[in-house]
C-alpha atoms as a PDB file:
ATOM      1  CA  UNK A   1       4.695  18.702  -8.728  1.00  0.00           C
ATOM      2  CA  UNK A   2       6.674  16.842  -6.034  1.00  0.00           C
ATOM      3  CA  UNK A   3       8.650  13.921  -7.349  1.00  0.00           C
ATOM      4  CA  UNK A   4       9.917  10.883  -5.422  1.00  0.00           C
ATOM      5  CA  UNK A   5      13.393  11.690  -5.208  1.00  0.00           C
ATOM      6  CA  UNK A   6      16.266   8.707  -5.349  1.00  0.00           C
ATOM      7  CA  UNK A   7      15.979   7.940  -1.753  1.00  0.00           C
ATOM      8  CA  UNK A   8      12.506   8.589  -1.101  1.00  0.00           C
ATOM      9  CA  UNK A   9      10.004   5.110  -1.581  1.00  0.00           C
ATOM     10  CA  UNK A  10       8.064   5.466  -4.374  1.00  0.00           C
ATOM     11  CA  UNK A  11       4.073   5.266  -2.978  1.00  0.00           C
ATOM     12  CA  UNK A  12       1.467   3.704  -5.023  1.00  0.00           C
ATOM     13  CA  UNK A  13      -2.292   4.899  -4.484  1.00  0.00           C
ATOM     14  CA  UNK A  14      -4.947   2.027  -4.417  1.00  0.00           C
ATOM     15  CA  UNK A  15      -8.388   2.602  -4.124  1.00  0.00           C
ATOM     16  CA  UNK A  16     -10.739   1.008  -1.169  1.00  0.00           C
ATOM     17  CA  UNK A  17     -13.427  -1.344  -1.855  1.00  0.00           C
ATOM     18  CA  UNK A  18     -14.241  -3.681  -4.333  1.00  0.00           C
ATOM     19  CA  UNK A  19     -11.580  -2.595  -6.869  1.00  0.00           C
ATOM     20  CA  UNK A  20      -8.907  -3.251  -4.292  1.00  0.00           C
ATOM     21  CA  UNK A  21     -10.128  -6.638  -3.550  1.00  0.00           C
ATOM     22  CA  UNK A  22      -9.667  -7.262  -7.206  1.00  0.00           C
ATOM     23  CA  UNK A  23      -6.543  -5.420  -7.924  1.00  0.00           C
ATOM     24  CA  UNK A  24      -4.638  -6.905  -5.056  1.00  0.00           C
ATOM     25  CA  UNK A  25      -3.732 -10.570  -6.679  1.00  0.00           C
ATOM     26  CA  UNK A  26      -2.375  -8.796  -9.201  1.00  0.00           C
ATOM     27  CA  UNK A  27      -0.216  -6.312  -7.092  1.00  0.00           C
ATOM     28  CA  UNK A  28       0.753  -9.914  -5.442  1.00  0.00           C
ATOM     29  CA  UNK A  29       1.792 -11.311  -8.681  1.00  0.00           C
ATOM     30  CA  UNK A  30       3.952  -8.167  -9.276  1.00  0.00           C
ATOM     31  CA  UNK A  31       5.855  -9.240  -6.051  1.00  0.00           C
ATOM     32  CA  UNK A  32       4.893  -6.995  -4.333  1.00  0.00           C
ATOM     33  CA  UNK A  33       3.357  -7.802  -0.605  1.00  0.00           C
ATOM     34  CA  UNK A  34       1.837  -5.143   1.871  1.00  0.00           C
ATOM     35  CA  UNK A  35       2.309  -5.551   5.421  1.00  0.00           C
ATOM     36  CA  UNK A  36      -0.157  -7.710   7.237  1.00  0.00           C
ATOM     37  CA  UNK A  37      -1.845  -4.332   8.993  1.00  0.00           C
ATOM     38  CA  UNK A  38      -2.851  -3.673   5.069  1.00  0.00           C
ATOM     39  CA  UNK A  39      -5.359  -6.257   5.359  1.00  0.00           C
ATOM     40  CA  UNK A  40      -7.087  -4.558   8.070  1.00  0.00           C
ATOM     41  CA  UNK A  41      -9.708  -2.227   6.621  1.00  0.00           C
ATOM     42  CA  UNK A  42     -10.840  -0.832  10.027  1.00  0.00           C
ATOM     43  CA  UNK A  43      -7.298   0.127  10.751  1.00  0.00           C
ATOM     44  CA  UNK A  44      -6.295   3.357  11.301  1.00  0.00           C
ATOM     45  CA  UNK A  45      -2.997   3.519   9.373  1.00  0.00           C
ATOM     46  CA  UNK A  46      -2.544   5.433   6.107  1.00  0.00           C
ATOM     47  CA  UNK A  47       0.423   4.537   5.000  1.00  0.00           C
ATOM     48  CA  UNK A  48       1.844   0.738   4.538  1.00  0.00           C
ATOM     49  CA  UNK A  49       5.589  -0.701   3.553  1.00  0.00           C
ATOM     50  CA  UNK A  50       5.597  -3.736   1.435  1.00  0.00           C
ATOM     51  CA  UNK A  51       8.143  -6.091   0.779  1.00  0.00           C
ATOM     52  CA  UNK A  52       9.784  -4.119  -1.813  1.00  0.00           C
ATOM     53  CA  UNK A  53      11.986  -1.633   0.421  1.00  0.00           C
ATOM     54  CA  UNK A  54      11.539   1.247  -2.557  1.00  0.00           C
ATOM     55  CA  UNK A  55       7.543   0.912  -2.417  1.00  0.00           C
ATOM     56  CA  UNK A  56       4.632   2.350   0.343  1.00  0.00           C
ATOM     57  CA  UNK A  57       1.314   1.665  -0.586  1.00  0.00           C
ATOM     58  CA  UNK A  58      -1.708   4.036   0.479  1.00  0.00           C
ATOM     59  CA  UNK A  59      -4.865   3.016   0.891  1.00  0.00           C
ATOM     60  CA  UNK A  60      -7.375   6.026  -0.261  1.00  0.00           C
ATOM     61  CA  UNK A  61     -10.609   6.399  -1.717  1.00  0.00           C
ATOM     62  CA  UNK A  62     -11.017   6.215  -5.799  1.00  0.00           C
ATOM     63  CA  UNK A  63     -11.684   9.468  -5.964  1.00  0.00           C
ATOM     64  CA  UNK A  64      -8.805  10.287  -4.527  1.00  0.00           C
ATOM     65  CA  UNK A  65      -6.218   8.276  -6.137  1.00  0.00           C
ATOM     66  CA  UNK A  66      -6.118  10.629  -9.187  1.00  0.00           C
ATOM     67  CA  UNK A  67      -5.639  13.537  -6.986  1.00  0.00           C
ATOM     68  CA  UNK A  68      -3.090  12.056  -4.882  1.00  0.00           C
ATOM     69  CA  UNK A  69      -0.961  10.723  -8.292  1.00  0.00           C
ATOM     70  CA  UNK A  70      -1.728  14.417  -9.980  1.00  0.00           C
ATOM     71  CA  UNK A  71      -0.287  16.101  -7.552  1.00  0.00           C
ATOM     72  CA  UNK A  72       2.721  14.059  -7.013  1.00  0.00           C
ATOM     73  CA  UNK A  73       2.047  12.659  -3.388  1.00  0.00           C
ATOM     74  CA  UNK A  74       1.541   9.019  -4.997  1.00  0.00           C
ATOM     75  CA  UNK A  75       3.839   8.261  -7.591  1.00  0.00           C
ATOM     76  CA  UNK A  76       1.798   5.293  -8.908  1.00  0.00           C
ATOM     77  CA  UNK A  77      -1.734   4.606  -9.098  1.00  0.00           C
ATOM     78  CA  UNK A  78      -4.873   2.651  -9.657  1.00  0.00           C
ATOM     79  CA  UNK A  79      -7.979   4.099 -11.105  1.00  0.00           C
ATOM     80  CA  UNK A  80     -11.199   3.387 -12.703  1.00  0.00           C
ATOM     81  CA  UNK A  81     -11.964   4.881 -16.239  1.00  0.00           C
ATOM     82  CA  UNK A  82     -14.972   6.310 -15.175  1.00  0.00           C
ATOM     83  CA  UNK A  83     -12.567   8.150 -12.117  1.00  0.00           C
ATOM     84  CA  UNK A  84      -9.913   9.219 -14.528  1.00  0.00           C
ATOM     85  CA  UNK A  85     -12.477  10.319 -16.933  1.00  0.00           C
ATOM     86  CA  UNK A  86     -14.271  12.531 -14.042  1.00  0.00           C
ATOM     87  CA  UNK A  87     -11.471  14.350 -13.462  1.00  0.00           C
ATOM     88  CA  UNK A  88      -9.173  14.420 -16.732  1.00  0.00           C
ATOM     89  CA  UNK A  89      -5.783  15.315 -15.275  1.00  0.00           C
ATOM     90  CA  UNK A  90      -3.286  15.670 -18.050  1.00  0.00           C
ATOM     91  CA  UNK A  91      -0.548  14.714 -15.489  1.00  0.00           C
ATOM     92  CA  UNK A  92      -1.887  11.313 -15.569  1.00  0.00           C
ATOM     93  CA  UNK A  93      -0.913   8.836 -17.905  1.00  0.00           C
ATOM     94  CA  UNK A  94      -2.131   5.488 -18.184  1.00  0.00           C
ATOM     95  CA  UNK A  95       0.074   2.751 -19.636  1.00  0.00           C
ATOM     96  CA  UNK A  96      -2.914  -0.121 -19.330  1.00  0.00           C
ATOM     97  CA  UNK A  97      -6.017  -1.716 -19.096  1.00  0.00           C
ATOM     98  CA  UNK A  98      -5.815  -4.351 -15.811  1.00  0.00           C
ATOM     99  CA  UNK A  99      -9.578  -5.940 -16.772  1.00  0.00           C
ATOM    100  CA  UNK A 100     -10.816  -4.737 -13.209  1.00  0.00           C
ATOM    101  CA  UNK A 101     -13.386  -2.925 -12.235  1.00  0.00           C
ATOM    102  CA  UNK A 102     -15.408  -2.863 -14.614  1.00  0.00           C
ATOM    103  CA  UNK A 103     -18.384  -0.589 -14.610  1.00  0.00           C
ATOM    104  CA  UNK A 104     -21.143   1.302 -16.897  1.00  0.00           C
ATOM    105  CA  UNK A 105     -22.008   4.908 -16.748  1.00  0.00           C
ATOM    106  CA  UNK A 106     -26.262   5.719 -18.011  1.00  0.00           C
ATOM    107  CA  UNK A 107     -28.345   8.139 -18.529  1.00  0.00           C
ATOM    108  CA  UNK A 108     -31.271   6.569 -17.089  1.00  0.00           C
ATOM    109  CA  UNK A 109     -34.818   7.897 -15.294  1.00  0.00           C
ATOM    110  CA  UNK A 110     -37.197   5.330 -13.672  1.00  0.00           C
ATOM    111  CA  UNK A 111     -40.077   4.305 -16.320  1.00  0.00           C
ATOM    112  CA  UNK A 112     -43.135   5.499 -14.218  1.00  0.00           C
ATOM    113  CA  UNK A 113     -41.201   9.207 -14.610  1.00  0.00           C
ATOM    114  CA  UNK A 114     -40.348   9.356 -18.374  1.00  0.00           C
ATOM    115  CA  UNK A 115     -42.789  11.482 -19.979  1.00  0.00           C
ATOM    116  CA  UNK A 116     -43.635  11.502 -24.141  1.00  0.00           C
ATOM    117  CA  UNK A 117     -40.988  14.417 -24.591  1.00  0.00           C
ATOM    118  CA  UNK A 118     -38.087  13.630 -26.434  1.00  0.00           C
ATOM    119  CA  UNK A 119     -34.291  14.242 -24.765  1.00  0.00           C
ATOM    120  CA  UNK A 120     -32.857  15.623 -27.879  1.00  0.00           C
ATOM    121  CA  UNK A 121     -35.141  18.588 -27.667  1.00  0.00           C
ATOM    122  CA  UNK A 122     -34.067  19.310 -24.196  1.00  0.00           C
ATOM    123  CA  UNK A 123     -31.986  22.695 -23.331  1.00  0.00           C
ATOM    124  CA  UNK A 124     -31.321  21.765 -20.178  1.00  0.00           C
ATOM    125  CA  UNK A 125     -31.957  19.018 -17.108  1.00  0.00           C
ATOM    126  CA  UNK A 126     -31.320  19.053 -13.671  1.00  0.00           C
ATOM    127  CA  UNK A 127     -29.353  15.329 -12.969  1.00  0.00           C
ATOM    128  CA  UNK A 128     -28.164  13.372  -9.862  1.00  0.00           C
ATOM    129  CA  UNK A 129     -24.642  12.403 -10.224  1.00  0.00           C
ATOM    130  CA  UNK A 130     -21.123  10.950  -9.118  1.00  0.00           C
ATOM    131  CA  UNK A 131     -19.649  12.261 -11.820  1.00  0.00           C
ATOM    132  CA  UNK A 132     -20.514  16.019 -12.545  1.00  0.00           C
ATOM    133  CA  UNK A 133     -17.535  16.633 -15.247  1.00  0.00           C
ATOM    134  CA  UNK A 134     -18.751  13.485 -17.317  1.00  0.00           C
ATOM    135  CA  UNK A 135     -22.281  14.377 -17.107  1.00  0.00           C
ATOM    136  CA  UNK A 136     -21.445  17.789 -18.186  1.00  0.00           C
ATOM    137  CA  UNK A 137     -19.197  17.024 -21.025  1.00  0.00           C
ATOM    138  CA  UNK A 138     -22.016  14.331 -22.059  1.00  0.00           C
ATOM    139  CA  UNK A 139     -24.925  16.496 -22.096  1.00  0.00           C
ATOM    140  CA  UNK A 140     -22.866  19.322 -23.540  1.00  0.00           C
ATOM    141  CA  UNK A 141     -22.362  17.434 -26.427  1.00  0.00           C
ATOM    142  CA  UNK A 142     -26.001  16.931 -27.308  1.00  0.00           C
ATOM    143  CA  UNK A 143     -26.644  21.202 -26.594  1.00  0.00           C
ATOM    144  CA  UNK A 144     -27.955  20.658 -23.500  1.00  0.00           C
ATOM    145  CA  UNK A 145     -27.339  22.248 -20.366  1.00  0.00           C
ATOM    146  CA  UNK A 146     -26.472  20.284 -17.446  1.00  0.00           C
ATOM    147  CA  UNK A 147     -27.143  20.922 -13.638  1.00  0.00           C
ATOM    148  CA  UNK A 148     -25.656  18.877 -11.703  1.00  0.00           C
ATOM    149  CA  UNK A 149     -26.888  17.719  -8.384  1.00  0.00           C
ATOM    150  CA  UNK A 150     -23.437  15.755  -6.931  1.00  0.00           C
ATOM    151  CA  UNK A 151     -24.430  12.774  -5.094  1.00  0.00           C
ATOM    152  CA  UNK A 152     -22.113   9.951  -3.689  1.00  0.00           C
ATOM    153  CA  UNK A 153     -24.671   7.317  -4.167  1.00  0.00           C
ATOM    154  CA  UNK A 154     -28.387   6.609  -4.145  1.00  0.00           C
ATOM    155  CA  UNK A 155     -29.141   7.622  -7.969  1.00  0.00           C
ATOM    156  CA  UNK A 156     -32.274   5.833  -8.417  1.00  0.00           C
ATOM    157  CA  UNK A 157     -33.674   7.911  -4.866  1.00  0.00           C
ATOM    158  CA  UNK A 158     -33.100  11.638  -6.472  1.00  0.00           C
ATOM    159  CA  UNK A 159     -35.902  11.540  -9.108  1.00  0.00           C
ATOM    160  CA  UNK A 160     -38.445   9.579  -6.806  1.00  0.00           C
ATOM    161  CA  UNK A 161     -37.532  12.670  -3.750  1.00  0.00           C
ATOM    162  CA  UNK A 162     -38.031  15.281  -6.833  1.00  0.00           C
ATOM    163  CA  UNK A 163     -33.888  16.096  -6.509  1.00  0.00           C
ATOM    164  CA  UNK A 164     -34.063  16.048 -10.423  1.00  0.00           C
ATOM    165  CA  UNK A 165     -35.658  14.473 -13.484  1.00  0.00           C
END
């Protein structure tokens, strides 16, 4: 894994979005203040200084900001729980909890669908998801058998289109 070396800038991985909007006063309080092309969300440019010479920021999805701080291209990130979760890198570490973000993960099927069975009987379900590893790992748990249709959004459509239960 590729390490910011002593005269390399350190690069911290923030995600786009709502998150970022909530994360940046705090990255403000920190002292730390991105260009003014950062504030630009239609620009083109990947890669912003800040007024700490030692620190880039990237702008990425959330997604993407554990990959990018796994592998060593950001040295510094911010993530979701239900992101680092997902993917479960053991070259993350997370010192805290910044109260942002914050978000709920269900099980859930629209009322006119659920039928009298019981879930806990189930051996397996097909189910829409962000988040295949989670889903997985959850349903695994209860000795049932995951499929996993991987969606990026839309959840409540899948059942109603027949995609899944």
């Amino acid at each position: 894994m590729p390490a910011a070396s002593a005269n390399e800038k350190l690069v911290l991985a923030l995600p786009k979005g709502r998150i970022l909007a909530e994360v940046m006063p705090l990255v403000r309080r920190a002292g730390i203040e991105p260009e003014p092309a950062f504030a630009d969300e239609d620009a083109r440019q990947l890669r912003f200084s800040t007024s700490r010479p030692e620190l880039d920021i990237v702008r990425v999805r959330s997604f993407d900001v554990a990959t990018f701080v796994a592998f060593g291209a950001a040295q510094l990130g911010v993530i979701g729980s239900d992101v680092l979760m997902e993917f479960d890198y053991p070259e993350i570490y997370t010192p805290l909890d910044l109260g942002v973000g914050r978000c709920r993960l269900v099980v859930a099927e629209p009322a006119e669908m659920a039928g009298p069975d019981d879930p806990s009987t189930w051996s397996s379900v097909a189910v829409a998801t962000k988040y295949p590893g989670l889903t997985r790992r959850h349903f695994a748990k209860r000795g049932v058998q995951a499929e996993c249709i991987i969606l990026s959004g839309a959840m409540e459509l899948a059942p109603a289109l027949g995609l899944c239960r």
